[in-house]
Protein backbone atom coordinates (compact mmCIF):
# COMPACT_ATOMS: atom_id res chain seq x y z
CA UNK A 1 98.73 -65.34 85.28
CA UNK A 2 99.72 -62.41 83.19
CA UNK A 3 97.18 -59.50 83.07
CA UNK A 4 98.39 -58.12 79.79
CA UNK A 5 96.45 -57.60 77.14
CA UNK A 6 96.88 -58.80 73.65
CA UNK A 7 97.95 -55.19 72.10
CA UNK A 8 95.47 -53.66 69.46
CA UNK A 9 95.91 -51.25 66.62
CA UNK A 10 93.07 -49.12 67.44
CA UNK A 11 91.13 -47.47 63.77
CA UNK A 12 92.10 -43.91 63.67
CA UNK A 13 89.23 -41.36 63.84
CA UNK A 14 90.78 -39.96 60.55
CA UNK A 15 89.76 -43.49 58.40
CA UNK A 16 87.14 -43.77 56.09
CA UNK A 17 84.50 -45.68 57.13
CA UNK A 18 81.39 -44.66 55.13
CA UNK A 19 81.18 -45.02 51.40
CA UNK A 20 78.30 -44.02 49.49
CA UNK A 21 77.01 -45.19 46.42
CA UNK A 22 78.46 -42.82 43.74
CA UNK A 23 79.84 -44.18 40.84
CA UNK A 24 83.39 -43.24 41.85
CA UNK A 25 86.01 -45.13 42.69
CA UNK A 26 86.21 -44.76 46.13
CA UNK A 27 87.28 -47.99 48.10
CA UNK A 28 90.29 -50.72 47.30
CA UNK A 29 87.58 -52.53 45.84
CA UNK A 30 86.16 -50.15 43.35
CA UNK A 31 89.85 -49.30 42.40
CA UNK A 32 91.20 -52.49 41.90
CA UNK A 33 88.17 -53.80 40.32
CA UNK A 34 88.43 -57.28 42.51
CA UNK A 35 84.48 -58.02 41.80
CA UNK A 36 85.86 -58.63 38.34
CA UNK A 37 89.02 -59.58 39.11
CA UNK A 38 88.86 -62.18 41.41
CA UNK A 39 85.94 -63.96 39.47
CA UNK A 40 88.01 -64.71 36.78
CA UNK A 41 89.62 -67.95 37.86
CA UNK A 42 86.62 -70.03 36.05
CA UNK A 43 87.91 -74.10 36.81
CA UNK A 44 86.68 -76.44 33.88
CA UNK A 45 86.63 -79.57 35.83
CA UNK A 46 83.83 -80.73 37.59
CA UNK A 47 84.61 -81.55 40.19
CA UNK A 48 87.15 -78.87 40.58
CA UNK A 49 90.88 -79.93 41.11
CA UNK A 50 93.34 -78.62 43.37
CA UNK A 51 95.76 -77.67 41.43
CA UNK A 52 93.58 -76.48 38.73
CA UNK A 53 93.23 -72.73 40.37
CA UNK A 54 97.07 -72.87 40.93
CA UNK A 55 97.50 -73.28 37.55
CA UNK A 56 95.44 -71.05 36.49
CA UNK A 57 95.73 -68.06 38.65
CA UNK A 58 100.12 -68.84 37.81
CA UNK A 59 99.29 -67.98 34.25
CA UNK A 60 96.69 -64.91 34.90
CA UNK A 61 99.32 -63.57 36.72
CA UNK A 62 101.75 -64.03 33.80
CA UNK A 63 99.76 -61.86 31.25
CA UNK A 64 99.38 -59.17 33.44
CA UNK A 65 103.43 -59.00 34.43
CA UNK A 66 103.71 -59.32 30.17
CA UNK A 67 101.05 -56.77 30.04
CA UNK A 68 102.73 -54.17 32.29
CA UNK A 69 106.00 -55.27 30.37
CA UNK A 70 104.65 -54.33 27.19
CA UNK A 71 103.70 -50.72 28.54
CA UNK A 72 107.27 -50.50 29.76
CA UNK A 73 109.39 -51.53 26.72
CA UNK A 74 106.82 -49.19 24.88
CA UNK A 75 107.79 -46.17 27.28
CA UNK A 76 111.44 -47.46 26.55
CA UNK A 77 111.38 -46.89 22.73
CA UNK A 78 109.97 -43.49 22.95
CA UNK A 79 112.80 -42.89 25.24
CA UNK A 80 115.21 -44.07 22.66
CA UNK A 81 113.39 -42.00 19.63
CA UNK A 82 114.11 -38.93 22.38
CA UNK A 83 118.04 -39.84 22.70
CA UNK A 84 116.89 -39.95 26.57
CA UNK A 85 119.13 -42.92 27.57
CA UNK A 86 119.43 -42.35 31.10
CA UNK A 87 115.30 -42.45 31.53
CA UNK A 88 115.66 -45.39 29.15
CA UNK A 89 117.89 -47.30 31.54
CA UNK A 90 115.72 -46.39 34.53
CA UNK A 91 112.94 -47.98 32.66
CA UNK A 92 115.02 -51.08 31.72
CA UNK A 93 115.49 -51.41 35.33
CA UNK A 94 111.78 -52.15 35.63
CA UNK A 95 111.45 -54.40 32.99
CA UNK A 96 114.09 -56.80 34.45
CA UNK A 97 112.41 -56.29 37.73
CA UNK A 98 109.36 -57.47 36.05
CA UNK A 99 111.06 -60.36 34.10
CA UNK A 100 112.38 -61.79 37.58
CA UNK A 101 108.74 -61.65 38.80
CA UNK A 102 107.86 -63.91 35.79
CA UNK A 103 110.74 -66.00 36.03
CA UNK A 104 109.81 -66.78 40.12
CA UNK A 105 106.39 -68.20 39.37
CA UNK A 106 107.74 -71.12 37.54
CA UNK A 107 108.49 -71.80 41.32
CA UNK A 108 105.49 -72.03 42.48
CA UNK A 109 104.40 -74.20 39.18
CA UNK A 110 106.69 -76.73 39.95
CA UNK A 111 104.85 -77.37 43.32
CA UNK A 112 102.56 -79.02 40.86
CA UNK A 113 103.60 -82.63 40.25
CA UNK A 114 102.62 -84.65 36.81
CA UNK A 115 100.23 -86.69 38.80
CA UNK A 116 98.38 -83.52 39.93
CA UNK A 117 98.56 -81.91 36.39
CA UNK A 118 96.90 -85.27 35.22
CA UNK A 119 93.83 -84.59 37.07
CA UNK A 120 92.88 -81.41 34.99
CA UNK A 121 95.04 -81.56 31.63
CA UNK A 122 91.90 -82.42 29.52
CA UNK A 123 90.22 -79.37 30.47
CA UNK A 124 92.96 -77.16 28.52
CA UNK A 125 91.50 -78.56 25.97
CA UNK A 126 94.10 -76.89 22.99
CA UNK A 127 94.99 -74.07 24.71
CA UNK A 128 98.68 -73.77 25.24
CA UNK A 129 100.94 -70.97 26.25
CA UNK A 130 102.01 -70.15 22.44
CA UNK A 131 99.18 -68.67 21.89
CA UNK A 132 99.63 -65.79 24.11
CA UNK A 133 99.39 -63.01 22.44
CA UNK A 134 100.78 -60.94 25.52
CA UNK A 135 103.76 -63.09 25.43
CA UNK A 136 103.89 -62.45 21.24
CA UNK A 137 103.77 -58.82 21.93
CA UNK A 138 106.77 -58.39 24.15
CA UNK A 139 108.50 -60.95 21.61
CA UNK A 140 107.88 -58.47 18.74
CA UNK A 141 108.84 -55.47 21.00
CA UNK A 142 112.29 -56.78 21.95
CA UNK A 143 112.79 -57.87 18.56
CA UNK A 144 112.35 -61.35 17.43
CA UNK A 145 109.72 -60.81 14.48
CA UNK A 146 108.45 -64.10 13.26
CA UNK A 147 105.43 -62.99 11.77
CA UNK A 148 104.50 -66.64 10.79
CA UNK A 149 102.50 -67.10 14.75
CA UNK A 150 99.79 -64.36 12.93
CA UNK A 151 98.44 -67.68 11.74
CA UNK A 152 98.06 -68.34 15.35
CA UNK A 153 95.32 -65.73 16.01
CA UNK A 154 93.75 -65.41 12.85
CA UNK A 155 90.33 -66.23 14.04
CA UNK A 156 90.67 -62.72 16.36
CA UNK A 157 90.76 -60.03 14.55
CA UNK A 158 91.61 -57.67 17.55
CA UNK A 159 94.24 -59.48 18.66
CA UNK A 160 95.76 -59.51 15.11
CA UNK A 161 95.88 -55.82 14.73
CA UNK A 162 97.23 -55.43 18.00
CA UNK A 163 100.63 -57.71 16.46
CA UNK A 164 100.47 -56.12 13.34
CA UNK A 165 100.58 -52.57 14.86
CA UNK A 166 103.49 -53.84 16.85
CA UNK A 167 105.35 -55.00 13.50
CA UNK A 168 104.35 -51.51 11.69
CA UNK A 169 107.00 -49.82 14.35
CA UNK A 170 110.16 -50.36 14.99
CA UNK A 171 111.70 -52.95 17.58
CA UNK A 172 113.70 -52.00 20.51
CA UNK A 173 117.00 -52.71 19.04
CA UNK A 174 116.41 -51.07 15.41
CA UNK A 175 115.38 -47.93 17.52
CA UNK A 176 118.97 -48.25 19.49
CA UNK A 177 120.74 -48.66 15.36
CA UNK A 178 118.85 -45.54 14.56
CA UNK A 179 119.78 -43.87 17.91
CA UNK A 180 123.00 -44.89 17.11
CA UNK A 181 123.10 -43.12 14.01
CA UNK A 182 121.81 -39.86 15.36
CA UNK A 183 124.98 -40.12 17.62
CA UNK A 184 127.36 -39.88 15.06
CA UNK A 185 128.06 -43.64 14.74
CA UNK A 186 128.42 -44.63 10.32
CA UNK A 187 125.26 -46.62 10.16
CA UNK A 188 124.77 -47.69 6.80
CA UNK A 189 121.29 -46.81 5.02
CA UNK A 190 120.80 -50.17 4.05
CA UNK A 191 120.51 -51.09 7.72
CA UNK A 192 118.79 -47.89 8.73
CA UNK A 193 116.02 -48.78 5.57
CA UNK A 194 115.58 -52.37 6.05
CA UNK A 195 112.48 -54.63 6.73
CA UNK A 196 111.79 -54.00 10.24
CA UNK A 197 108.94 -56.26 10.13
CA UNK A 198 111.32 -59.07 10.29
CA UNK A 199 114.05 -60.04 12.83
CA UNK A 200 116.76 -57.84 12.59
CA UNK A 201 120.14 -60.35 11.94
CA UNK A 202 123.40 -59.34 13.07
CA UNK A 203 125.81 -57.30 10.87
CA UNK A 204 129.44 -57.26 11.49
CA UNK A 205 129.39 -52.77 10.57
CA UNK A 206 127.17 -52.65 13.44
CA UNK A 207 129.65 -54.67 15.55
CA UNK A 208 132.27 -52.70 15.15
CA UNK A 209 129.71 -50.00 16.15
CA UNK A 210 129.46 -51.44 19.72
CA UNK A 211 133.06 -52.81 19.69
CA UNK A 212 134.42 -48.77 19.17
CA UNK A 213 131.72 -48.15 21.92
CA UNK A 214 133.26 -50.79 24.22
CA UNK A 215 136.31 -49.97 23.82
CA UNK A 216 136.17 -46.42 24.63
CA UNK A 217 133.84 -46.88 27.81
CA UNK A 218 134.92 -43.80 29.33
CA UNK A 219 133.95 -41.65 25.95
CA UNK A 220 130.75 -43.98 25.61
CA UNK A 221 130.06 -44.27 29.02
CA UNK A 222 126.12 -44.07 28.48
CA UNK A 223 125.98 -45.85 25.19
CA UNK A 224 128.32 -48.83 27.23
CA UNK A 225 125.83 -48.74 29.68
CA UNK A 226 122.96 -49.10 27.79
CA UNK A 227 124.26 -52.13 25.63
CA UNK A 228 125.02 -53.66 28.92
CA UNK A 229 121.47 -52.90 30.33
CA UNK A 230 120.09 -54.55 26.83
CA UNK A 231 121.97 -57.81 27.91
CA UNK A 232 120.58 -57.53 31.08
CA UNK A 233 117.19 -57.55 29.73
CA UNK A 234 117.82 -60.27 27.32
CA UNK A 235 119.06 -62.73 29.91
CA UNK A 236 116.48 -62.51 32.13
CA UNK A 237 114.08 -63.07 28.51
CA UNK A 238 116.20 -66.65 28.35
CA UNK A 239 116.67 -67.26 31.55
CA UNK A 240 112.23 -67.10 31.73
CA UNK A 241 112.58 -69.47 28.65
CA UNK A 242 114.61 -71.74 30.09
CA UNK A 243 113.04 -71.92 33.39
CA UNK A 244 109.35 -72.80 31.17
CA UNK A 245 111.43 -75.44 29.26
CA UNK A 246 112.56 -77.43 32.54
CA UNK A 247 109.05 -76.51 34.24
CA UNK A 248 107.10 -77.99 31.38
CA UNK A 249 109.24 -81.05 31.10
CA UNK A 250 109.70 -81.82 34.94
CA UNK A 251 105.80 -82.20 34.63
CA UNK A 252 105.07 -83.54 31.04
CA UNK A 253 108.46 -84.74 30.32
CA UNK A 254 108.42 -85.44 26.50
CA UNK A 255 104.92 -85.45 26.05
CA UNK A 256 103.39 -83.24 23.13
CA UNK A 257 101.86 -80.36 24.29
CA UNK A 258 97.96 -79.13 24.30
CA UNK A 259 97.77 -76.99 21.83
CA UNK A 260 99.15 -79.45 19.16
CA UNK A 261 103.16 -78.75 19.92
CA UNK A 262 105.85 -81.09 20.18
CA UNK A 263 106.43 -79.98 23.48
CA UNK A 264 109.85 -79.26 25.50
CA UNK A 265 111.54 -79.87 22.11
CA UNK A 266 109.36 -77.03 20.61
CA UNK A 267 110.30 -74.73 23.33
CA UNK A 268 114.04 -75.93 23.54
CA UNK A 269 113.92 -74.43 20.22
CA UNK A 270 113.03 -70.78 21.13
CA UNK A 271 116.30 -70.97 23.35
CA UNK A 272 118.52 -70.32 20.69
CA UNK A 273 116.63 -66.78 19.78
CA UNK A 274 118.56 -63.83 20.21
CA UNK A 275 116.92 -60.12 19.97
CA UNK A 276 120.05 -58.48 20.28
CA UNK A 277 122.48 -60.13 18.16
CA UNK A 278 125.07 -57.99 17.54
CA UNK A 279 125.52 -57.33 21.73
CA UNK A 280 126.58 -61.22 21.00
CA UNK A 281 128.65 -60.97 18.44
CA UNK A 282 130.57 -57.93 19.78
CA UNK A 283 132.25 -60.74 22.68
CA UNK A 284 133.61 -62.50 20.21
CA UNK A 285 135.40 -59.33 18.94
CA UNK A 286 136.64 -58.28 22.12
CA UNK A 287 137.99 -61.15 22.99
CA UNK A 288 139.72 -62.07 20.05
């Protein structure tokens, strides 16, 4: 019989082991606030259902990547006012880093089958994913303005100022047009002076914009590498879209949804939105 002992990682004498009562934050705990935090997942069902904290907790997590990717397309556009584009890059980088987080969970979601879904669906009662006004704010942000979903939280007044803040300033792409134009780039004033409370829609004087930018990569190099970053970006939007699409109809299949939708059709629907049209538009030029 072997005398070894199971090896130990002793506490170092240097570790904090006594915490007071002040009212800083002194412990993971305090910091974190996981008192609150992990007394949020409230189940409706009585009794509670398995997959009823799974689905849950999947969505909880969802506003708070959409949260942090709010902040971060935010930081992006004042980068973009300041003609900073490789800090504005850098913080792409994160946001598609953050997208792929949101686009994994549907993984874990689909561990949920429709018979287990069945067990709690009544207690969404008519709450349904559109409604997220997270999910609206990083919509707005990126650039697809349909100001029509205000309806949608008109009986919060907070959460109404919050979107119509977001519409009073400018979308990611308009700030890239009127970066563009502080480049040197012949950006008409029409374009510069338009709506931008509504979804900007491709224009062939900005395409030949990108398609001079394209085509001298080497001149451009920065501006080329930020359209392509912008791409990026917008992929990983779809490819989160499409992933909810096939989620939601590998457990409802064609179903209406809770809050009063026509379900996977509605959301097929939301596939064919593009926040950077003229990035689009430009492939067709190039490869003509």
């Amino acid at each position: 019989m072997s005398n070894d002992k199971a090896p130990k990682r002793v506490i170092e004498k240097s570790i904090q082991l006594d915490f007071g009562k002040s009212n800083k934050r002194e412990t993971y705990s305090d910091f974190l606030q996981l008192d609150v935090l992990l007394n949020l997942q409230e189940t409706f069902t009585d009794p509670p259902q398995r997959d009823e904290l799974l689905f849950l907790m999947i969505h909880q997590v969802a506003e708070l990547w959409l949260k942090l990717a709010y902040f971060e397309l935010g930081e992006i556009r004042n980068l973009i006012q300041q003609d900073d584009l490789n800090r504005t890059i850098k913080g792409i980088g994160r946001v598609k880093a953050i997208q792929e987080q949101l686009i994994n969970s549907w993984k874990v979601l689909l561990t949920m089958t429709p018979s287990d879904y069945k067990d709690f669906r009544d207690a969404l009662g008519q709450s349904s994913g559109f409604q997220s006004w997270g999910y609206r704010l990083v919509e707005y942000i990126m650039g697809n303005r349909d100001s029509s979903y205000l309806a949608v939280h008109k009986h919060d007044q907070a959460v109404t100022d919050k979107l119509n803040a977001e519409l009073n300033q400018l979308s990611i792409y308009d700030e890239v047009i009127h970066m563009l134009s502080r480049q040197g780039f012949d950006v008409p004033d029409d374009i510069l002076n338009r709506d931008h409370k509504q979804s900007y829609v491709s224009d062939p004087r900005i395409v030949e914009i990108w398609h001079t930018i394209y085509s001298n990569q080497e001149e451009h190099w920065a501006l080329y590498n930020l359209g392509e970053s912008l791409m990026d970006m917008e992929t990983l939007f779809q490819q989160w879209r499409f992933s909810h699409v096939r989620t939601v109809e590998r457990i409802i299949g064609g179903q209406s949804g809770t809050g009063g939708s026509s379900g996977v059709e509605f959301l097929e629907r939301a596939l064919k939105l593009k926040c950077f049209p003229d990035l689009y538009a430009l492939r067709d030029r190039l490869l003509n």
